[in-house]
C-alpha atoms as a PDB file:
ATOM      1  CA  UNK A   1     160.018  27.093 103.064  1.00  0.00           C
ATOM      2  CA  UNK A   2     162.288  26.429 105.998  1.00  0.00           C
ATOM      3  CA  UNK A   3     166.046  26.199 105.212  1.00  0.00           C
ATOM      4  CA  UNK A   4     168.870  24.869 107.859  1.00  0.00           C
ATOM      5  CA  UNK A   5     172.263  26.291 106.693  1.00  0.00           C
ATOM      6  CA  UNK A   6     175.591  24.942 107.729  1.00  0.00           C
ATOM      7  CA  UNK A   7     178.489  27.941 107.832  1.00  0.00           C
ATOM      8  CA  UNK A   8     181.800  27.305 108.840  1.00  0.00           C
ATOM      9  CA  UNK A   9     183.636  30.651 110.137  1.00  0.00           C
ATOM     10  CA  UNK A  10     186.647  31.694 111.134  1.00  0.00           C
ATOM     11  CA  UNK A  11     186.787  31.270 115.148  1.00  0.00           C
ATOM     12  CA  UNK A  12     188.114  34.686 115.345  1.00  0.00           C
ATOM     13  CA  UNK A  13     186.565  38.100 116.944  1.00  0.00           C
ATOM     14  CA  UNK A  14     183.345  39.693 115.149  1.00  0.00           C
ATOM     15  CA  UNK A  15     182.480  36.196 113.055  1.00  0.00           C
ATOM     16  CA  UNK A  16     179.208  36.120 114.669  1.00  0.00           C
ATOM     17  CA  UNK A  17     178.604  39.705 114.236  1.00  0.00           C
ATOM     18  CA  UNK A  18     179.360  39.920 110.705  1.00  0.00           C
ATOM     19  CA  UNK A  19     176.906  37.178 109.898  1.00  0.00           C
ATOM     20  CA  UNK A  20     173.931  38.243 112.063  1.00  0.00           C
ATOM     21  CA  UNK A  21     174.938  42.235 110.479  1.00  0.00           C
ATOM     22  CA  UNK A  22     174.618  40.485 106.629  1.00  0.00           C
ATOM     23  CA  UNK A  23     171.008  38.648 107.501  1.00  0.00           C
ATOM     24  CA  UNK A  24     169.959  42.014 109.489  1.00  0.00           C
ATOM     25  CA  UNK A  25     171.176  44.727 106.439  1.00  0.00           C
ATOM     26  CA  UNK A  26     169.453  42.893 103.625  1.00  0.00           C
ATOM     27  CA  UNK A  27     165.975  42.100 105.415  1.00  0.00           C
ATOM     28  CA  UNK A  28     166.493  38.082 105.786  1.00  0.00           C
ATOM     29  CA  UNK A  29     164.646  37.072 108.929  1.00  0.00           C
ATOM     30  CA  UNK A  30     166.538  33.861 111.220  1.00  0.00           C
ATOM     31  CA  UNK A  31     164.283  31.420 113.038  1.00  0.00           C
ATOM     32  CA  UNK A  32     167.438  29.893 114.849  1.00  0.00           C
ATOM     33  CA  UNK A  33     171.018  30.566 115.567  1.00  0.00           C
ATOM     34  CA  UNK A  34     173.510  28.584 117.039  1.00  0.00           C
ATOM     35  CA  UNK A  35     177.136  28.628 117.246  1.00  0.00           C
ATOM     36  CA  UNK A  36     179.904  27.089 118.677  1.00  0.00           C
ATOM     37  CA  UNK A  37     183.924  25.338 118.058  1.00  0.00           C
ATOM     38  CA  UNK A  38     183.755  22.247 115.233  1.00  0.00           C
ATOM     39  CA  UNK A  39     186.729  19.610 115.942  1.00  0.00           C
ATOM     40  CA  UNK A  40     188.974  22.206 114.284  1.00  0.00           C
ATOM     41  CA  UNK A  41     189.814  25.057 117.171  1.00  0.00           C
ATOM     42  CA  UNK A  42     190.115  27.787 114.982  1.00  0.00           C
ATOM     43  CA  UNK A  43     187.024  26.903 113.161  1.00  0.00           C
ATOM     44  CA  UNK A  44     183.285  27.233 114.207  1.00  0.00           C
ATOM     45  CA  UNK A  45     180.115  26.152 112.985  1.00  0.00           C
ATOM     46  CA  UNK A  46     177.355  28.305 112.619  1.00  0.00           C
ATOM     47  CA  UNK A  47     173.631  26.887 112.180  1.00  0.00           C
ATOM     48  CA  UNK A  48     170.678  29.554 111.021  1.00  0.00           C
ATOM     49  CA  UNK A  49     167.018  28.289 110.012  1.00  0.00           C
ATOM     50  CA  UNK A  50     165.759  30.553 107.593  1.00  0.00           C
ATOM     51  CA  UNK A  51     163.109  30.662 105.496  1.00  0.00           C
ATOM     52  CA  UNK A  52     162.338  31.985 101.888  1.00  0.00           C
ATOM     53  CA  UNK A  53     162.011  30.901  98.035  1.00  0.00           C
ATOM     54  CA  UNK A  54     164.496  29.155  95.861  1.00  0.00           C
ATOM     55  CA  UNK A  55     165.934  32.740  95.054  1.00  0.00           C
ATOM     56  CA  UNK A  56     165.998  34.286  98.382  1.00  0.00           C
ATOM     57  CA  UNK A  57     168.198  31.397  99.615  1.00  0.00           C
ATOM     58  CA  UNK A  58     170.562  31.486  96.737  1.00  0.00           C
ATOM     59  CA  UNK A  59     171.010  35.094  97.892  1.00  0.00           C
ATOM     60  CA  UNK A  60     171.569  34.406 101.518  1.00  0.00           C
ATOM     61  CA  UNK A  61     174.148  31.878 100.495  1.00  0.00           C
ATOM     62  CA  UNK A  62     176.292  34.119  97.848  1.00  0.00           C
ATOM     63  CA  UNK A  63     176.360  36.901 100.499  1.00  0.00           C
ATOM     64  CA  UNK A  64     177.443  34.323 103.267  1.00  0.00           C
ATOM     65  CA  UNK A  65     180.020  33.181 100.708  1.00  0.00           C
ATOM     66  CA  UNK A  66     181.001  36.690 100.692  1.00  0.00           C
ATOM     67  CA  UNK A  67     182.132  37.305 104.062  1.00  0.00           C
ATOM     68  CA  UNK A  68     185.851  37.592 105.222  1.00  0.00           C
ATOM     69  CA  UNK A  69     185.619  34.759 108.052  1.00  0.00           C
ATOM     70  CA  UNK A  70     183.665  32.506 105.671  1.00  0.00           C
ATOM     71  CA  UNK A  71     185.007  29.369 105.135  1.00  0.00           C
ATOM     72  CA  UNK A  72     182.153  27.108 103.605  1.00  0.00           C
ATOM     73  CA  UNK A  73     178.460  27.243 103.666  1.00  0.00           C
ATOM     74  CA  UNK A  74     175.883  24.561 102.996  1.00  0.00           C
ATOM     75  CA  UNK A  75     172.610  24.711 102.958  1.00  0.00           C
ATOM     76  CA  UNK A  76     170.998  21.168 104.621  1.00  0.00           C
ATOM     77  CA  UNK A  77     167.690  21.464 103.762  1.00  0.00           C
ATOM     78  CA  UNK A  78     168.502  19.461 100.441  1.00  0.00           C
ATOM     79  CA  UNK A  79     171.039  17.083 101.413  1.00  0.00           C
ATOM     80  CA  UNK A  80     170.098  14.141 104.368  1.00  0.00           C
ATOM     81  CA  UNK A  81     170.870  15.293 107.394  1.00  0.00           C
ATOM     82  CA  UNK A  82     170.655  15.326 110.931  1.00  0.00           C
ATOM     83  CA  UNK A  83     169.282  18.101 113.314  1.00  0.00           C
ATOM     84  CA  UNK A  84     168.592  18.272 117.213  1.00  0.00           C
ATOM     85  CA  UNK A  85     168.046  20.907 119.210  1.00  0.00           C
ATOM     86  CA  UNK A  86     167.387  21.222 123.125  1.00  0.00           C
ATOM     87  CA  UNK A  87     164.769  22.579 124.930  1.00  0.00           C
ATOM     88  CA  UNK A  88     164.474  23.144 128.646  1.00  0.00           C
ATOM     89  CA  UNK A  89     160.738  23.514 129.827  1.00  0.00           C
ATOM     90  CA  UNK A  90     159.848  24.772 133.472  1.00  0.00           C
ATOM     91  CA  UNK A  91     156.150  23.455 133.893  1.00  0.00           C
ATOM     92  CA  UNK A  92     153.440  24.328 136.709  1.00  0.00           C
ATOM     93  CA  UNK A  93     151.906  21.251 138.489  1.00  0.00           C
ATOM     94  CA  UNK A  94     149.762  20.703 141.511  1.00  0.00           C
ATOM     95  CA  UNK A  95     149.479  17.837 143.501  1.00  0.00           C
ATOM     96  CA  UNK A  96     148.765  14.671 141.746  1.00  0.00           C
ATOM     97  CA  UNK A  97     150.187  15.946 138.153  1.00  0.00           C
ATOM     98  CA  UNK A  98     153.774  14.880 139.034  1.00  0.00           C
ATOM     99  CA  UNK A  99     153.279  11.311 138.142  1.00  0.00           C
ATOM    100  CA  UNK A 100     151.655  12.358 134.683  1.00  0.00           C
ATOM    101  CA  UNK A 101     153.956  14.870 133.676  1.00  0.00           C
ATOM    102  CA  UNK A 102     157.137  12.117 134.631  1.00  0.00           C
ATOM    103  CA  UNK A 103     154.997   9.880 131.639  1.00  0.00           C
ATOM    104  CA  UNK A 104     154.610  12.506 129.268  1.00  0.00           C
ATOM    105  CA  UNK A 105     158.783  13.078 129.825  1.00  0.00           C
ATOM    106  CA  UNK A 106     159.016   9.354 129.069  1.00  0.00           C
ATOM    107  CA  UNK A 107     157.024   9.616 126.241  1.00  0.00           C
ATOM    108  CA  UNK A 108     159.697  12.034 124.367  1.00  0.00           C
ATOM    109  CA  UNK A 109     162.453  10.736 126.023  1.00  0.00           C
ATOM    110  CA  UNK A 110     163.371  14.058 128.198  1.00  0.00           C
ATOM    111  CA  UNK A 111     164.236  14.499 132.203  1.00  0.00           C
ATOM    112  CA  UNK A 112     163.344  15.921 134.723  1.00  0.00           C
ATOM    113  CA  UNK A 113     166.482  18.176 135.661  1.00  0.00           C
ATOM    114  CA  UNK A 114     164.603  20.202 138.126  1.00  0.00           C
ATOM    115  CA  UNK A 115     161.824  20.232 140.585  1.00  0.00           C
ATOM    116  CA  UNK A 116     160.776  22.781 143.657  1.00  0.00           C
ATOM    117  CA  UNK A 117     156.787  23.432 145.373  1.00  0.00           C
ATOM    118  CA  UNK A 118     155.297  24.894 142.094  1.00  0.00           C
ATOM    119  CA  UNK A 119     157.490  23.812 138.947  1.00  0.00           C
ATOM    120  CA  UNK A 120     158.918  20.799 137.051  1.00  0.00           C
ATOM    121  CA  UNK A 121     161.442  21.514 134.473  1.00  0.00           C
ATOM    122  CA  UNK A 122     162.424  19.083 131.875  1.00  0.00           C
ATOM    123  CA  UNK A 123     165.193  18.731 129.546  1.00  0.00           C
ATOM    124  CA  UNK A 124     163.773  17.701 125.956  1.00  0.00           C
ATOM    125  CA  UNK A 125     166.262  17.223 122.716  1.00  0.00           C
ATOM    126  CA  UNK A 126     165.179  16.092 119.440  1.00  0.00           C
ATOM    127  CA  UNK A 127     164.475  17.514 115.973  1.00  0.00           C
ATOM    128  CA  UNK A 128     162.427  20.738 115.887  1.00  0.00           C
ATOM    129  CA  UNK A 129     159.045  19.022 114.969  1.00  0.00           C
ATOM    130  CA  UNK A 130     159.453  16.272 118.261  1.00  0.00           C
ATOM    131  CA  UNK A 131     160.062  19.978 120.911  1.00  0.00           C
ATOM    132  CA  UNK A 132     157.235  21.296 119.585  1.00  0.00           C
ATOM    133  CA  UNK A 133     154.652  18.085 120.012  1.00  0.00           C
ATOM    134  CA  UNK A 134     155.994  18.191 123.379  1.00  0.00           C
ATOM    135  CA  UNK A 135     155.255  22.294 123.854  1.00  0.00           C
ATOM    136  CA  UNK A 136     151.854  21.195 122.717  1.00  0.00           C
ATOM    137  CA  UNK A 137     151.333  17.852 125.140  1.00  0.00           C
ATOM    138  CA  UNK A 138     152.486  20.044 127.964  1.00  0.00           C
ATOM    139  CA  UNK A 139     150.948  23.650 127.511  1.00  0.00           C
ATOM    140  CA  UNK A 140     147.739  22.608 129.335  1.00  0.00           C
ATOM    141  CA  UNK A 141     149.774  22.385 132.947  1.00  0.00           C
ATOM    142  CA  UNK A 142     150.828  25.703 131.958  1.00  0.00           C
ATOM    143  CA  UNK A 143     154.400  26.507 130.703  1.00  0.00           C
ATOM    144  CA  UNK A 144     155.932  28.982 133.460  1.00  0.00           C
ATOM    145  CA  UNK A 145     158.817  29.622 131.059  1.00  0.00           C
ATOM    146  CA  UNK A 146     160.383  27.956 128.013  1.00  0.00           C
ATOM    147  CA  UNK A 147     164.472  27.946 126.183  1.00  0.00           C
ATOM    148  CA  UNK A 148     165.223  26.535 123.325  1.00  0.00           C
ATOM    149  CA  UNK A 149     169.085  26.093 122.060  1.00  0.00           C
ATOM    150  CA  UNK A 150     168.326  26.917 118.565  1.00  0.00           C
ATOM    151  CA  UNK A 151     169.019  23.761 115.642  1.00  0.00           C
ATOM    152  CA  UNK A 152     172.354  22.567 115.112  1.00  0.00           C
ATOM    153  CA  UNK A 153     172.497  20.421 112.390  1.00  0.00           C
ATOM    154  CA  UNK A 154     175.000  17.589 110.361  1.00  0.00           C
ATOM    155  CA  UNK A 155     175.545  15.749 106.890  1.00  0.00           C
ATOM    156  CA  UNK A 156     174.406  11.922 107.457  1.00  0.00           C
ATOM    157  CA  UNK A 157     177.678   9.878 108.084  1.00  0.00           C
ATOM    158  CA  UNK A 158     178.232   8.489 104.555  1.00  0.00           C
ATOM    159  CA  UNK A 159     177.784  12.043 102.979  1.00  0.00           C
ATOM    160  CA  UNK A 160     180.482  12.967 105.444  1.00  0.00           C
ATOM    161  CA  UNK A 161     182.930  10.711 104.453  1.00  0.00           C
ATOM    162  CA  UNK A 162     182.406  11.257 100.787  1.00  0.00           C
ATOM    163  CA  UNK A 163     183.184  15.054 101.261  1.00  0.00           C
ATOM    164  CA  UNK A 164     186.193  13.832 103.382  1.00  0.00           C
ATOM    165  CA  UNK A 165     186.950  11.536 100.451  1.00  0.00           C
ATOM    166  CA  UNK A 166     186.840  14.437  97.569  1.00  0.00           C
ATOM    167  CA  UNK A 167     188.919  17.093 100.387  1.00  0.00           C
ATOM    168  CA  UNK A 168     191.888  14.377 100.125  1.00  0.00           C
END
């Protein structure tokens, strides 16, 4: 099963490294990674989708826990939550296709962000599950190339203000 876990790190050199090092040394495979600053500067927030049995991600969490720029880890997958991620999809199209890849953009609310002779690429952001439908709808005009951002992912707003409560 799929997990999304939520690390906070110190925003300090070799964070990153030591985190993607821990996953690598002990075998546990990432689907996604993404990183950047949280509202606190010296803080950033890591998100990894991993996958693996109860036990596995018990294990993944105590060694996360277990890091020197560790400052909290959470894993989503059992608490509501939010996740988007962004996907930027350069398409082929030949004359008279324009027009019906424009709808299919519509349809799953993306843009077109650029367009030349040969290519169309769209911007697409949603949960995981809504980039791929749209990898699917649009494969047949051939995908010329494809980058996804990776999940980043949140507690629902009244979890969030609970935690803020209990941190008070």
């Amino acid at each position: 099963m799929k997990h999304v876990i939520s690390i906070h790190v110190a925003n300090t050199f070799g964070a990153f490294d030591r985190v993607a090092t821990m996953f690598s040394a002990k075998g546990f495979n990432i689907h996604s990674i993404s990183i950047g600053e949280t509202e606190i500067r010296e803080v950033s927030r890591m998100t990894i989708v991993t996958s693996g049995d109860d036990q596995l991600i018990d294990q993944i969490v105590k060694q996360l826990h277990r890091l020197i720029d560790t400052i909290k880890v959470v894993d989503l997958t059992d608490h509501e939550h939010v996740e988007r991620e962004l996907a930027l999809i350069a398409v082929n199209y030949q004359k008279g296709q324009l027009e019906e890849i424009k709808n299919i953009s519509d349809i799953f609310r993306g843009f077109i962000v650029d367009i030349n002779n040969k290519t169309v690429t769209l911007e697409i952001t949603g949960p995981p599950a809504k980039i791929n439908a749209a990898v699917n709808v649009l494969a047949p005009f051939g995908i010329k190339e494809m980058a996804r951002s990776g999940t980043v992912a949140l507690k629902r707003g009244e979890q969030l203000a609970a935690q803020k409560k209990e941190v008070a």
